[in-house]
Protein backbone atom coordinates (compact mmCIF):
# COMPACT_ATOMS: atom_id res chain seq x y z
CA UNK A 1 0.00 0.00 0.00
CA UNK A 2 1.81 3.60 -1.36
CA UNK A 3 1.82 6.12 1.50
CA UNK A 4 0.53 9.24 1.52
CA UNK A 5 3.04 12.39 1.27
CA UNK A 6 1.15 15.37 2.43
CA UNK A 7 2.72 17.99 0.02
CA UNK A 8 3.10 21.52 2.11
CA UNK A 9 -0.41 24.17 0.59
CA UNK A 10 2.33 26.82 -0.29
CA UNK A 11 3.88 24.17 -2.97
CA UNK A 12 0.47 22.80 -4.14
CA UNK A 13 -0.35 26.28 -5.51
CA UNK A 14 1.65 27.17 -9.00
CA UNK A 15 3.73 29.70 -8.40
CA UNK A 16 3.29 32.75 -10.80
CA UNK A 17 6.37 34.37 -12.03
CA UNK A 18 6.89 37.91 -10.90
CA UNK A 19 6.03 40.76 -12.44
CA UNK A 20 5.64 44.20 -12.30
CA UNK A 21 1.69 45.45 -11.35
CA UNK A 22 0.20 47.64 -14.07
CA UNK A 23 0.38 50.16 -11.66
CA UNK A 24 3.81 50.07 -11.86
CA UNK A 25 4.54 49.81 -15.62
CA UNK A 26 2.44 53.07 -16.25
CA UNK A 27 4.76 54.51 -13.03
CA UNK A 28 7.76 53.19 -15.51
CA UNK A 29 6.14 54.62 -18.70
CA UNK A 30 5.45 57.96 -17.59
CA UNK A 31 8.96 58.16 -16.14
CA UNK A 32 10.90 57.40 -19.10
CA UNK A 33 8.20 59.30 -21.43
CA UNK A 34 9.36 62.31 -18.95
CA UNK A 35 13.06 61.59 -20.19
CA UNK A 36 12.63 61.15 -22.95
CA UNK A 37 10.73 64.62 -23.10
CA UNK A 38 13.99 66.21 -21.12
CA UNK A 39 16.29 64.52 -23.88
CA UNK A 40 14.11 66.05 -26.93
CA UNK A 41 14.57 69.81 -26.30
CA UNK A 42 17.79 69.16 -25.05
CA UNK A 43 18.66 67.79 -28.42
CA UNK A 44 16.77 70.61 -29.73
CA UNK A 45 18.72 72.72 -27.89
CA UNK A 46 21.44 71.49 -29.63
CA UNK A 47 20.57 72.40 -32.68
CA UNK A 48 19.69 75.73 -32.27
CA UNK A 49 23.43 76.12 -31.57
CA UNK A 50 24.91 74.08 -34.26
CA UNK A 51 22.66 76.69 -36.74
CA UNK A 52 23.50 79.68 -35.08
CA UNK A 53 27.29 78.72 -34.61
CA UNK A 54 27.41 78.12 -38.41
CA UNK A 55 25.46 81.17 -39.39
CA UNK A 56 28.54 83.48 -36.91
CA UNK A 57 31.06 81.91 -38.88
CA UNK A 58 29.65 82.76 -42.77
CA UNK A 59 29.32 86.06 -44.55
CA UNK A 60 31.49 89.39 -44.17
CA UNK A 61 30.54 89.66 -40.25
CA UNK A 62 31.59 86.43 -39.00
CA UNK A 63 33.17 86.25 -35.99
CA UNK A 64 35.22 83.26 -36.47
CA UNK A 65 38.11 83.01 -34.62
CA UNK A 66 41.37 84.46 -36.58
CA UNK A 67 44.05 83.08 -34.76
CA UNK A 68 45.08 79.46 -34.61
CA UNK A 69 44.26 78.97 -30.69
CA UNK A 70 40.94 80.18 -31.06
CA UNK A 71 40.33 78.27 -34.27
CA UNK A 72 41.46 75.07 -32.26
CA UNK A 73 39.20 76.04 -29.25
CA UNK A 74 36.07 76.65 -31.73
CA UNK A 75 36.79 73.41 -32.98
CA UNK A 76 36.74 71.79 -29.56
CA UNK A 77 33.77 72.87 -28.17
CA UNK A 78 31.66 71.99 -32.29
CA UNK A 79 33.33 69.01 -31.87
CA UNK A 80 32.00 68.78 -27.62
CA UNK A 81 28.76 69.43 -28.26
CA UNK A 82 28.59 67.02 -31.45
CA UNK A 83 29.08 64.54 -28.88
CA UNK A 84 27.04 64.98 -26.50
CA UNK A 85 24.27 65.12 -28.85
CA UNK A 86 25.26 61.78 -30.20
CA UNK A 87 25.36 60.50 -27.02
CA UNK A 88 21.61 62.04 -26.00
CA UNK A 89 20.41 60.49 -29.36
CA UNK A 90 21.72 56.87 -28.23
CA UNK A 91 20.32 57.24 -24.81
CA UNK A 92 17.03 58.25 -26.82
CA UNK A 93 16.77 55.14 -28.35
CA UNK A 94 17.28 53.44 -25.39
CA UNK A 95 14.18 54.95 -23.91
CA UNK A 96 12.27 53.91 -27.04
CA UNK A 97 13.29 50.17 -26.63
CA UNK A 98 12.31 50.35 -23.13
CA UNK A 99 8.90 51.82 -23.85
CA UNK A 100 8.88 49.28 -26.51
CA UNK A 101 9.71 46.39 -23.97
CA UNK A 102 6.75 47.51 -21.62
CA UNK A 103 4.33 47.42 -24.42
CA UNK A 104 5.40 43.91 -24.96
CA UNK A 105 5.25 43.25 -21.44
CA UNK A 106 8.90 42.07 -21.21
CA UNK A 107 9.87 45.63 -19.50
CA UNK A 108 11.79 45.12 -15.94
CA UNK A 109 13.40 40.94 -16.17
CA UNK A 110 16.91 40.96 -16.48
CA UNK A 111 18.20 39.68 -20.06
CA UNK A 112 20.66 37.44 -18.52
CA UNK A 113 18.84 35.58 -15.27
CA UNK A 114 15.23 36.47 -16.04
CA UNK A 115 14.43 37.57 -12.77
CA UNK A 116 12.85 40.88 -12.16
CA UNK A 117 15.09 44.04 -12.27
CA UNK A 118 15.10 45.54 -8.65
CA UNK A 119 12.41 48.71 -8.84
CA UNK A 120 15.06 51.16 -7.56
CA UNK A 121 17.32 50.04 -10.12
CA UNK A 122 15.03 50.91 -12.68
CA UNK A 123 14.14 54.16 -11.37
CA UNK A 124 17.98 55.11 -11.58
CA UNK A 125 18.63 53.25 -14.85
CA UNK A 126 15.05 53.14 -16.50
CA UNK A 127 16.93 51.59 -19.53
CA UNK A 128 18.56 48.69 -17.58
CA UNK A 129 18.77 45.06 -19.18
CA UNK A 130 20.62 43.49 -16.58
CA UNK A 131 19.86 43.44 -12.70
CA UNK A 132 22.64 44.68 -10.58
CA UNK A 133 24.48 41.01 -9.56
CA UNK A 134 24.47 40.42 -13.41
CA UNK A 135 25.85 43.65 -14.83
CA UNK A 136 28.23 43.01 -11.53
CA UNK A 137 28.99 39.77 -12.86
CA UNK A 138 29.39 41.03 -16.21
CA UNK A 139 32.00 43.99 -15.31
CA UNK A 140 33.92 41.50 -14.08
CA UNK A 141 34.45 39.28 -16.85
CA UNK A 142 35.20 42.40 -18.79
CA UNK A 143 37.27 44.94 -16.87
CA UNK A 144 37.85 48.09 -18.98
């Protein structure tokens, strides 16, 4: 005769995976839609310059730079602000394949474990794919 094994209640239930309430992915939309929002007239911003920097330097009244130092300064700070405006635009898209991700309803599980990104991580990083003892893991294996 087989014996009985009483199997604990807490183990007869199927445990759901966690996930984020819907509460909480419209918390995470709104945030990033609010960055992304900063990053726009930033980048705008931006551009305003890069027109009016190139409008100083044509025509009989320009006041580009005559001697060499300056030249090499002006040059610096187009080239400074060429990159930061790169880098917004990449950060840009990383918002957009975030809001993507919580359309999808994959927004918030680390790419590596699959466990749910901490909540405080992803109000730092809203664009985080890894949770923090994978991206720790990660840095390690590739020290820069």
């Amino acid at each position: 005769m087989a014996t009985k094994v009483k199997i604990p209640e807490a183990a007869q239930k199927q445990q759901e995976p966690e996930r984020y309430s819907p509460d909480d992915s419209e918390y995470f939309r709104k945030l990033i839609l609010e960055r992304r929002e900063k990053i726009k007239k930033g980048l705008s911003k931006f551009a305003e310059v890069s027109r009016s920097t190139v409008q100083e330097y044509s025509g009989n009244h320009s006041t580009y730079s005559l001697h060499m130092a300056d030249q090499g300064t002006d040059a610096q700070e187009r080239e400074k602000t060429f990159m930061f405006a790169s880098r917004e635009g990449r950060y840009l898209k990383y918002l957009d394949r975030a809001l993507s991700m919580i359309d999808a309803g994959t927004y918030g599980y680390c790419e590596s474990c699959g466990q749910l990104i901490q909540k405080k991580r992803l109000e730092l990083v809203p664009t985080s794919r890894l949770c923090v003892a994978c991206k720790l893991k990660l840095e390690q294996q590739n020290p820069k």
